[in-house]
PDB file of N, CA and C in Angstrom:
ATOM      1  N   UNK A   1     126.500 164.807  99.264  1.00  0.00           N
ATOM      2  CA  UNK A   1     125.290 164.175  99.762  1.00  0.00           C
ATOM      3  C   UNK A   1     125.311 162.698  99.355  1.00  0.00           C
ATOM      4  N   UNK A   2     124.841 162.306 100.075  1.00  0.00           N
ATOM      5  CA  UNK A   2     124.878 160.515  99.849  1.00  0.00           C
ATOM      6  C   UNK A   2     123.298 160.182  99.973  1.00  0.00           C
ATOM      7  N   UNK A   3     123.457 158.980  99.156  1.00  0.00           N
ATOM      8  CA  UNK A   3     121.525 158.543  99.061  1.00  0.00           C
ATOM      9  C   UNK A   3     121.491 157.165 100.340  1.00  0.00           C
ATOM     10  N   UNK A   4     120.462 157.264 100.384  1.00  0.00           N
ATOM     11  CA  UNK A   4     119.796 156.499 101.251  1.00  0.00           C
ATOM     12  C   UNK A   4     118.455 155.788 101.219  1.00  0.00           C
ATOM     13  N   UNK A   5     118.184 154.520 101.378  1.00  0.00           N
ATOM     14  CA  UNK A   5     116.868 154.231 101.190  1.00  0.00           C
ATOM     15  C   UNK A   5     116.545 153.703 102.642  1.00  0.00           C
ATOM     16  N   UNK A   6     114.993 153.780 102.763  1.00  0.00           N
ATOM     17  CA  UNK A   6     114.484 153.624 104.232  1.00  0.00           C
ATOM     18  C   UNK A   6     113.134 153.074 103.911  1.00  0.00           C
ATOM     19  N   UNK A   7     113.076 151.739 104.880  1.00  0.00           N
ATOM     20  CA  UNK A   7     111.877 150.954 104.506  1.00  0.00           C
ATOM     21  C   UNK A   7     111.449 151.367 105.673  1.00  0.00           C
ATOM     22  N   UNK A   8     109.823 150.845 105.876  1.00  0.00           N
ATOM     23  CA  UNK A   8     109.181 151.104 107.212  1.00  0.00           C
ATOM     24  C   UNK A   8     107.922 149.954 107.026  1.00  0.00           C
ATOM     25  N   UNK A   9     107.388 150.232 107.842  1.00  0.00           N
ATOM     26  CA  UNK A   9     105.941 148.531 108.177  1.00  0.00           C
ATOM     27  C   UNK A   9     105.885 149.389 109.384  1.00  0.00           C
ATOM     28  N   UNK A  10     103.893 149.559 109.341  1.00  0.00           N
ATOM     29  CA  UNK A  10     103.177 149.655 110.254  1.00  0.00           C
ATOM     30  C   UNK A  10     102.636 148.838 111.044  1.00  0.00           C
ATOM     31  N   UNK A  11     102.823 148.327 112.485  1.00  0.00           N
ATOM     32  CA  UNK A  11     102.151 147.369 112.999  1.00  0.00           C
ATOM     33  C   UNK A  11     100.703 147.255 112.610  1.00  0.00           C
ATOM     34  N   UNK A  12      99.928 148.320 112.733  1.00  0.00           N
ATOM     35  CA  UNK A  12      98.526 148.608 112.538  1.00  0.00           C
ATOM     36  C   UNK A  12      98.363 149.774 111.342  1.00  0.00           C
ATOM     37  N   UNK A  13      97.863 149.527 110.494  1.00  0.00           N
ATOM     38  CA  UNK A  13      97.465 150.334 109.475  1.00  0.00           C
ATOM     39  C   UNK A  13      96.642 151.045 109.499  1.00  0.00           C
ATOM     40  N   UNK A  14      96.323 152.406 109.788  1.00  0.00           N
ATOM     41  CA  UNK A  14      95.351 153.242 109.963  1.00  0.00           C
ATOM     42  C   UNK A  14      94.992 154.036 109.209  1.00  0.00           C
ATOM     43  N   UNK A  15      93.494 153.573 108.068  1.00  0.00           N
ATOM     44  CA  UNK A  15      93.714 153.989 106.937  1.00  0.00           C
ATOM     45  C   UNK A  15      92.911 155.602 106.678  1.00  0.00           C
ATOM     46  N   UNK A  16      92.217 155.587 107.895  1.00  0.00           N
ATOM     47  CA  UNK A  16      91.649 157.092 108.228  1.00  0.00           C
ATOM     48  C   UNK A  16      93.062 158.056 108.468  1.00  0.00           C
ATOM     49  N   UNK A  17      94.019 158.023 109.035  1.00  0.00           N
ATOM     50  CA  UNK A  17      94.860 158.954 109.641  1.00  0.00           C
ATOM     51  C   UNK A  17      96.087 158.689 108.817  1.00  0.00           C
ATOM     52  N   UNK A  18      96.326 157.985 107.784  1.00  0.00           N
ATOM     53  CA  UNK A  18      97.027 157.587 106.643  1.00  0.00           C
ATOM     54  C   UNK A  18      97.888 159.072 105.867  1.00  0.00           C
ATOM     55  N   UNK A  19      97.158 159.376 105.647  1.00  0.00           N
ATOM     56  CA  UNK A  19      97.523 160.973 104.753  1.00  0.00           C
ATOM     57  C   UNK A  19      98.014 162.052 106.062  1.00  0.00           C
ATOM     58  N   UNK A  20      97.874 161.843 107.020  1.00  0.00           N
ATOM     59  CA  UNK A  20      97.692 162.893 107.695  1.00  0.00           C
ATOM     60  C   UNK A  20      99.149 162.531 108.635  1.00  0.00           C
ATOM     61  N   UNK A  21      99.217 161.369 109.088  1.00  0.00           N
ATOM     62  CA  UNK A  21     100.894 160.544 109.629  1.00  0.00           C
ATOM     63  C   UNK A  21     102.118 161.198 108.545  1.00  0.00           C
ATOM     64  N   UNK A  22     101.717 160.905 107.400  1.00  0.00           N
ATOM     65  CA  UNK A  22     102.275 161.294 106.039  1.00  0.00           C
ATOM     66  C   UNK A  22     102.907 162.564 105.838  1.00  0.00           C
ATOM     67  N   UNK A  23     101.735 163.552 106.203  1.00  0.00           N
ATOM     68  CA  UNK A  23     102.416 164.967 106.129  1.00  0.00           C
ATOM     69  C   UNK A  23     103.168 165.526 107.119  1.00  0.00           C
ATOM     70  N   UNK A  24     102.720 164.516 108.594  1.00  0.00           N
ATOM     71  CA  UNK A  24     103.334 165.405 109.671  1.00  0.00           C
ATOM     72  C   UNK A  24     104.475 164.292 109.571  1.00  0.00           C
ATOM     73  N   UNK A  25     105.069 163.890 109.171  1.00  0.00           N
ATOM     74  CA  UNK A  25     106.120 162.639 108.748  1.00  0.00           C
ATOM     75  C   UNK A  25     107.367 163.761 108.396  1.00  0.00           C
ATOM     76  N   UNK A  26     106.702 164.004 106.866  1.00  0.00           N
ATOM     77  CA  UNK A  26     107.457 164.998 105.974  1.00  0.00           C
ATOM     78  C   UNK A  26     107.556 166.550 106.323  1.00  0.00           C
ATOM     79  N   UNK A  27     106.763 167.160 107.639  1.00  0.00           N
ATOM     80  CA  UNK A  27     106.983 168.355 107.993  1.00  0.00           C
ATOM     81  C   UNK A  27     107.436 168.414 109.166  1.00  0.00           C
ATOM     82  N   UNK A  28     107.973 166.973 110.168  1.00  0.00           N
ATOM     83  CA  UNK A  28     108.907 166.991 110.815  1.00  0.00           C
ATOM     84  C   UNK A  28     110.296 166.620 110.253  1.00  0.00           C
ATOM     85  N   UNK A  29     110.488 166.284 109.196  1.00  0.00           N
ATOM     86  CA  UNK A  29     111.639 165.999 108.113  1.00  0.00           C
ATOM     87  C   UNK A  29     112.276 167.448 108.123  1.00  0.00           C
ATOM     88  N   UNK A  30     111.336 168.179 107.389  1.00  0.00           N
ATOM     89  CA  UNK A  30     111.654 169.649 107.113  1.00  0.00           C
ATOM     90  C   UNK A  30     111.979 170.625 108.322  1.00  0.00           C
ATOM     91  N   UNK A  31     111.807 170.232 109.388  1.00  0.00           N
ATOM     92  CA  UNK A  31     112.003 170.954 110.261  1.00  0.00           C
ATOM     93  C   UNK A  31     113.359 170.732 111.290  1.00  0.00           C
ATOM     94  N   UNK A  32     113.390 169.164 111.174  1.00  0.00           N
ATOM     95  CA  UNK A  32     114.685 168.368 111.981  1.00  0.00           C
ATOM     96  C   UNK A  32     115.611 168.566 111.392  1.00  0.00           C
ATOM     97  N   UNK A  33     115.470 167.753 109.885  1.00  0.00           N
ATOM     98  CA  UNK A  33     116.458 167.445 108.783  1.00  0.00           C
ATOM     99  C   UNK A  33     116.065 168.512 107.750  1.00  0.00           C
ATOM    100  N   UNK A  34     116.374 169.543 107.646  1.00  0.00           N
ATOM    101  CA  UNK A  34     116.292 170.383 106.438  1.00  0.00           C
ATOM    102  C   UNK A  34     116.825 170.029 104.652  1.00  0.00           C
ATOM    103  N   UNK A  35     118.138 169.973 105.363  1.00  0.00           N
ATOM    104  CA  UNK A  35     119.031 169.812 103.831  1.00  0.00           C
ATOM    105  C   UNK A  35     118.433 168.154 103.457  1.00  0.00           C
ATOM    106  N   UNK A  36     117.722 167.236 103.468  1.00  0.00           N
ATOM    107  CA  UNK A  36     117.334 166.432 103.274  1.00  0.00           C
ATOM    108  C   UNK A  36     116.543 166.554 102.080  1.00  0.00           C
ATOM    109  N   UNK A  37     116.901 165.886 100.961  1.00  0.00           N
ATOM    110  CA  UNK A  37     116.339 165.989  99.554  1.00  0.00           C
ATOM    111  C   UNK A  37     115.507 164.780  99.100  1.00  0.00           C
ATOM    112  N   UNK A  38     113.909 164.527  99.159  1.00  0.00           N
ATOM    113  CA  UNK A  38     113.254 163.606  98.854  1.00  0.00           C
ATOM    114  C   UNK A  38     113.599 163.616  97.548  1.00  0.00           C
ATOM    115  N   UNK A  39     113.769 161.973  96.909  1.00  0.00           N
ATOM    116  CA  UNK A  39     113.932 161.418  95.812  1.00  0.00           C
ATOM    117  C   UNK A  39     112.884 160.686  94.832  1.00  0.00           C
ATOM    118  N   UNK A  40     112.187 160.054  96.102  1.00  0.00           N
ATOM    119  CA  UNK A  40     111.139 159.132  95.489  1.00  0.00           C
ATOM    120  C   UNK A  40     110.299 158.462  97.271  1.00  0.00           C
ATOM    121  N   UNK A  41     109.311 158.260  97.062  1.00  0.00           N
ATOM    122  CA  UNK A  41     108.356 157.606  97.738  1.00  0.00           C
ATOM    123  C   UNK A  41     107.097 156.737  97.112  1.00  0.00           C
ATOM    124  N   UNK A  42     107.609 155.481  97.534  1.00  0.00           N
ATOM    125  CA  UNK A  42     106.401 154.178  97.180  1.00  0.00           C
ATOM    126  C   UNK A  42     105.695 153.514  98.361  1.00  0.00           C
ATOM    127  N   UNK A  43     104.379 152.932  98.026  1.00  0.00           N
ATOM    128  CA  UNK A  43     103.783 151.999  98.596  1.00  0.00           C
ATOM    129  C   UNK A  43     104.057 150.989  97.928  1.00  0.00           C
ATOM    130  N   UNK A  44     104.738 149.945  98.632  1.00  0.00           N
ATOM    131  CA  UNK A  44     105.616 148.804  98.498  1.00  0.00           C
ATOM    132  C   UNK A  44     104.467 147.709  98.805  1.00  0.00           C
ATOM    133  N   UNK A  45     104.513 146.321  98.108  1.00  0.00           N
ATOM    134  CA  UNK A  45     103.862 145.064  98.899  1.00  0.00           C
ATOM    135  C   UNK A  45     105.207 144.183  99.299  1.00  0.00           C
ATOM    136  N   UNK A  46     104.799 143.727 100.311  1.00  0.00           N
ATOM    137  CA  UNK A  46     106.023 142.403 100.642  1.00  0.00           C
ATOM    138  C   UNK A  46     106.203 142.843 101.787  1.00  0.00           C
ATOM    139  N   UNK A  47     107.535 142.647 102.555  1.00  0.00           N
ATOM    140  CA  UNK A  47     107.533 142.540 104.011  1.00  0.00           C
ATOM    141  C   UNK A  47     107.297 144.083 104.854  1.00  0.00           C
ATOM    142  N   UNK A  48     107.309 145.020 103.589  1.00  0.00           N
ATOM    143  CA  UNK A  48     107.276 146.356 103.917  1.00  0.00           C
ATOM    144  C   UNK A  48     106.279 146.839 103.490  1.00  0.00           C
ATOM    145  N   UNK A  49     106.022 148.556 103.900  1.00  0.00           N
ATOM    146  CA  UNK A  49     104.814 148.904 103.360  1.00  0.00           C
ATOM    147  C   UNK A  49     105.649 150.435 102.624  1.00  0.00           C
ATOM    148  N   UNK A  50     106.518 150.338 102.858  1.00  0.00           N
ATOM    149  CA  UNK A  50     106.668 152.180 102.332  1.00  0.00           C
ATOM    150  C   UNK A  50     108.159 152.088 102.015  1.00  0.00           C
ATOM    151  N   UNK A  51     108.597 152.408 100.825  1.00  0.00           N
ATOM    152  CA  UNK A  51     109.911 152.496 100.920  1.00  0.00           C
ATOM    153  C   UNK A  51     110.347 154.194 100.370  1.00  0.00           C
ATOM    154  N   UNK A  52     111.381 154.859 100.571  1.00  0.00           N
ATOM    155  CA  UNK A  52     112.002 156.123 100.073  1.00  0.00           C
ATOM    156  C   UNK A  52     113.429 156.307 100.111  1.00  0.00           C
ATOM    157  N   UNK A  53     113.469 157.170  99.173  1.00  0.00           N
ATOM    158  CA  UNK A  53     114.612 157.112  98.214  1.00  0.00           C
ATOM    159  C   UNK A  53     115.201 158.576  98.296  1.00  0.00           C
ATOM    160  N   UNK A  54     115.975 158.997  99.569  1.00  0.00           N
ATOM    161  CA  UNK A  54     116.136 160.449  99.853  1.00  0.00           C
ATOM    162  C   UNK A  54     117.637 160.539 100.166  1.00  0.00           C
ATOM    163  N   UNK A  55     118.224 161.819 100.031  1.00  0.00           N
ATOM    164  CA  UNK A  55     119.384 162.530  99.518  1.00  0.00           C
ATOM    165  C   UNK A  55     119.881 162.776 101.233  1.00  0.00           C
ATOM    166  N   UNK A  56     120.935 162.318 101.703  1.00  0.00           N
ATOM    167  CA  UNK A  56     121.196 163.274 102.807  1.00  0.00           C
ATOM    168  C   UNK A  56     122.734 163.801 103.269  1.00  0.00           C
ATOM    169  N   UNK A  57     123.074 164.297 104.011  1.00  0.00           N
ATOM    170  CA  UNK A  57     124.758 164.390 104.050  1.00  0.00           C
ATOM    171  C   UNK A  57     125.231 163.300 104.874  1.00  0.00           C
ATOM    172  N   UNK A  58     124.753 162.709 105.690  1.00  0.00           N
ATOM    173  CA  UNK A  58     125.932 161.568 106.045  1.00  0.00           C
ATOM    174  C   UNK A  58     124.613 160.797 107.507  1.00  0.00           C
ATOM    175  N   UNK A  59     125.454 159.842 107.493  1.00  0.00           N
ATOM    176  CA  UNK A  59     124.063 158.382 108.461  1.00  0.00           C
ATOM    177  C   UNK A  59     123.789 159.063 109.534  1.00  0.00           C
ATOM    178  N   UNK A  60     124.221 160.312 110.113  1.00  0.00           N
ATOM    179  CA  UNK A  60     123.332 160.584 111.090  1.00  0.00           C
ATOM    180  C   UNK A  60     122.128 161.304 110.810  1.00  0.00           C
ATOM    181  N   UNK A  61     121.966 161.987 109.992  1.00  0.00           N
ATOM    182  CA  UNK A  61     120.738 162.683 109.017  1.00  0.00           C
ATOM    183  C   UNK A  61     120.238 161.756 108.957  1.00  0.00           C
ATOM    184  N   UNK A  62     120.383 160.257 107.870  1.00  0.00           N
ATOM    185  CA  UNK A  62     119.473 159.538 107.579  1.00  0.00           C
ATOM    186  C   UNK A  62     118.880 158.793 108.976  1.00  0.00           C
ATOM    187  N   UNK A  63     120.062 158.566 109.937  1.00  0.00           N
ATOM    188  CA  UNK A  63     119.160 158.101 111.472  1.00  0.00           C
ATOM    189  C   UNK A  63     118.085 158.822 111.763  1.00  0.00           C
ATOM    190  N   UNK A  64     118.082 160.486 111.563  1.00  0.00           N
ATOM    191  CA  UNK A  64     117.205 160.988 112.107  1.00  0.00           C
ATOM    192  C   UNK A  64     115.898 160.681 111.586  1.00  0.00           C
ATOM    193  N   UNK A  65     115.668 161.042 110.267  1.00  0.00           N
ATOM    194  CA  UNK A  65     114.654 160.529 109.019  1.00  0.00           C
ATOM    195  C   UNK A  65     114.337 159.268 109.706  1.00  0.00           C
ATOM    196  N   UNK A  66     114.928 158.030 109.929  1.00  0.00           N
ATOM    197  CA  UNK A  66     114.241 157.028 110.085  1.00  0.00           C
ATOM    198  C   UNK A  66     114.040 156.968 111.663  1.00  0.00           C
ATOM    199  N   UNK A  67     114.040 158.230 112.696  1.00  0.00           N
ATOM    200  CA  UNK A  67     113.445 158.015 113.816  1.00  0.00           C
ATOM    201  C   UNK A  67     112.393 159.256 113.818  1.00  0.00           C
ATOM    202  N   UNK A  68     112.596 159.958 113.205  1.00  0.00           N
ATOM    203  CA  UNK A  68     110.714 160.388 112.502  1.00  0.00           C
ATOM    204  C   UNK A  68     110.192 159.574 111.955  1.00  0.00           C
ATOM    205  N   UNK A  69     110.293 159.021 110.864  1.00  0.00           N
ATOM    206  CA  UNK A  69     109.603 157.897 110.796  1.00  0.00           C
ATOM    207  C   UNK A  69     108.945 156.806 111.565  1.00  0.00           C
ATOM    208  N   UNK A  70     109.202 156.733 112.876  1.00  0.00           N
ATOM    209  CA  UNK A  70     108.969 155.932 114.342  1.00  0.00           C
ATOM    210  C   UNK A  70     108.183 156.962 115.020  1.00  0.00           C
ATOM    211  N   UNK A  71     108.590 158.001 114.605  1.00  0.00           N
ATOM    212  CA  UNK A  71     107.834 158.953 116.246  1.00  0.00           C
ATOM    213  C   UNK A  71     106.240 159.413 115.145  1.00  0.00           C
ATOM    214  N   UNK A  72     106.309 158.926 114.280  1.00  0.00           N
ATOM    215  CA  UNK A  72     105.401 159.382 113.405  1.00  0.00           C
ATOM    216  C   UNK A  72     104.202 158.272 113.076  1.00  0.00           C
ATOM    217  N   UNK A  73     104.298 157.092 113.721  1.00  0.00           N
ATOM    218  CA  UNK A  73     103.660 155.687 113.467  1.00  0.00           C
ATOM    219  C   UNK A  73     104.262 154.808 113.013  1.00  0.00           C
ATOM    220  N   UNK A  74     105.177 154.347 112.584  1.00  0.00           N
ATOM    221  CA  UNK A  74     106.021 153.476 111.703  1.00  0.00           C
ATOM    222  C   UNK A  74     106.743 152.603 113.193  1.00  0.00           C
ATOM    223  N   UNK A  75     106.170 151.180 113.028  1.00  0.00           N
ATOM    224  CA  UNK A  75     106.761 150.313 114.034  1.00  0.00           C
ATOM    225  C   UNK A  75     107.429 149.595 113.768  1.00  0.00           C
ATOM    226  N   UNK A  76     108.140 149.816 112.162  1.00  0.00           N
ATOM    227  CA  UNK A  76     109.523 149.546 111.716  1.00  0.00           C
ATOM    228  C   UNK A  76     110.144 150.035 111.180  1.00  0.00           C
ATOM    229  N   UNK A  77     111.610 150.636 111.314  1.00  0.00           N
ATOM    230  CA  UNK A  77     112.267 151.334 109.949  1.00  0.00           C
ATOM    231  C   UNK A  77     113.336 150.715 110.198  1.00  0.00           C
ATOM    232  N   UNK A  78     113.979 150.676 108.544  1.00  0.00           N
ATOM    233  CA  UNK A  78     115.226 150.351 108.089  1.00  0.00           C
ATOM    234  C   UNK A  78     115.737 151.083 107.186  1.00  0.00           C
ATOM    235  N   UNK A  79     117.405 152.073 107.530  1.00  0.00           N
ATOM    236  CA  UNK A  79     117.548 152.790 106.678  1.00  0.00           C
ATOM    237  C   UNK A  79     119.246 152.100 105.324  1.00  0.00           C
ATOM    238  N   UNK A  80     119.437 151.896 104.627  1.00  0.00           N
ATOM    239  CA  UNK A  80     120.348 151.309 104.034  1.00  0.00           C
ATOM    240  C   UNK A  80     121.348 152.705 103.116  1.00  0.00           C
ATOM    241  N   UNK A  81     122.227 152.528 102.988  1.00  0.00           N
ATOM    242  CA  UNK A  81     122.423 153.342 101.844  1.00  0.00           C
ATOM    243  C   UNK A  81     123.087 152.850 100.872  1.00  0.00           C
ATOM    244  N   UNK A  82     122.984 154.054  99.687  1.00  0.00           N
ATOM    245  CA  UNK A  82     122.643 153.418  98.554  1.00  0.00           C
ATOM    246  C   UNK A  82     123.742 153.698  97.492  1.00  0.00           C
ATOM    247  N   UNK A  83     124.761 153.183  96.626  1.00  0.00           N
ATOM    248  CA  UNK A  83     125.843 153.560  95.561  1.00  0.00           C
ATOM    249  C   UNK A  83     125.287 153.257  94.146  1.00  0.00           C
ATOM    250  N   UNK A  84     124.850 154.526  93.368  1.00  0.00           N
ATOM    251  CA  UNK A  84     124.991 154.533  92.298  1.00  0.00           C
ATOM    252  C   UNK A  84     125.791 153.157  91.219  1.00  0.00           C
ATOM    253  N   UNK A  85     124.621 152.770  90.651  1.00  0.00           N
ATOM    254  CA  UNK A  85     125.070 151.563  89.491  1.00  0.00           C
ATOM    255  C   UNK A  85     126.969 151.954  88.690  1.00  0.00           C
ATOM    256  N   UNK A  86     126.628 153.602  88.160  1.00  0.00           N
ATOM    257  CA  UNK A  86     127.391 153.937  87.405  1.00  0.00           C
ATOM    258  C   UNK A  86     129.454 154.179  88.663  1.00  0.00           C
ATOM    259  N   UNK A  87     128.649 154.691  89.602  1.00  0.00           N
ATOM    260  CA  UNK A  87     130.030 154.488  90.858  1.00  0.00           C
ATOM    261  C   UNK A  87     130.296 153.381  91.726  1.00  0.00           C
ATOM    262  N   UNK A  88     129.126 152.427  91.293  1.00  0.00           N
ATOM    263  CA  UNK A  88     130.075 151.015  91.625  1.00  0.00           C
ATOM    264  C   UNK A  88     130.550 149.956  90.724  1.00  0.00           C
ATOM    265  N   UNK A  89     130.170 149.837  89.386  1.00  0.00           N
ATOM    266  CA  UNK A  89     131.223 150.105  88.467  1.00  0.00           C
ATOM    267  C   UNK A  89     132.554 150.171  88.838  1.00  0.00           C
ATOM    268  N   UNK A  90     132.599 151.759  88.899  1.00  0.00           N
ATOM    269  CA  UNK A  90     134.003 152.518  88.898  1.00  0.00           C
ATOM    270  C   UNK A  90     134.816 151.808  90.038  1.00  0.00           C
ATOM    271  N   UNK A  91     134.081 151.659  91.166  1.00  0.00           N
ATOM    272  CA  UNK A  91     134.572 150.339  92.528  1.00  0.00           C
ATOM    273  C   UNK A  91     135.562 149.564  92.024  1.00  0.00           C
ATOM    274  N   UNK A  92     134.441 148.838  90.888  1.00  0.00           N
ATOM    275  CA  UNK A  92     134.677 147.697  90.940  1.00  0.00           C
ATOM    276  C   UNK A  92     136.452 147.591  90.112  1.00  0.00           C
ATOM    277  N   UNK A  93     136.078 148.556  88.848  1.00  0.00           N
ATOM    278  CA  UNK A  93     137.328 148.535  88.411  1.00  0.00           C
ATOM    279  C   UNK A  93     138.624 149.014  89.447  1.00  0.00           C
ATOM    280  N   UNK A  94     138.584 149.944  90.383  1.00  0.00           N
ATOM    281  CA  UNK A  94     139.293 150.372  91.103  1.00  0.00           C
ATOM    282  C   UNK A  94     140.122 148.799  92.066  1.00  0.00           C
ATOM    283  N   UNK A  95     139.338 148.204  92.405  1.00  0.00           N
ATOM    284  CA  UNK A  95     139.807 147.032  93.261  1.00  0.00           C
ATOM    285  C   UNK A  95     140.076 145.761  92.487  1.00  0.00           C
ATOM    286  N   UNK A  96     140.192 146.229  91.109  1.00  0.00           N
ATOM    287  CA  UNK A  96     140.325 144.410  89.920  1.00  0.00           C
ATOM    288  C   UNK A  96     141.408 144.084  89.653  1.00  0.00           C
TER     289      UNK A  96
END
């Protein structure tokens, strides 16, 4: 499994239907993307509003995650992935 982080920004913030985008977010996750292992979830300030920190087997999983994230309200996502401090290190020595 490889990690992945995924930012998102709402054009319009809808703070009534907030919790509720949220769950059907994470219970179309569970239903698309199963083997998908949440790590962490924040409310971020700065150019984003939400960032997460989730487990998946390879960038087409995490594509999917970040196009639920779109079909779910999110009128931006960006998904990056992510190498462990301690295995890029090991990189680094590998290529010195």
């Amino acid at each position: 499994m490889s990690i992945f982080i995924l930012v998102t920004k709402f054009k319009q913030f809808d703070f009534a239907s907030r919790k509720k985008q949220g769950q059907e977010f994470l219970k179309l996750v569970k239903e698309k993307v199963p083997t998908v292992k949440w790590i962490a979830h924040y409310a971020i300030l700065g150019p984003y509003d939400f960032l997460d920190i989730f487990e998946a087997k390879d960038e087409i999983e995490a594509a999917k995650v970040s196009l639920l994230s779109r079909s779910t309200g999110a009128s931006f996502a960006e998904s990056w992935t992510a190498i462990s401090y301690p295995e890029f290190l090991t990189l680094v020595e590998e290529i010195k």
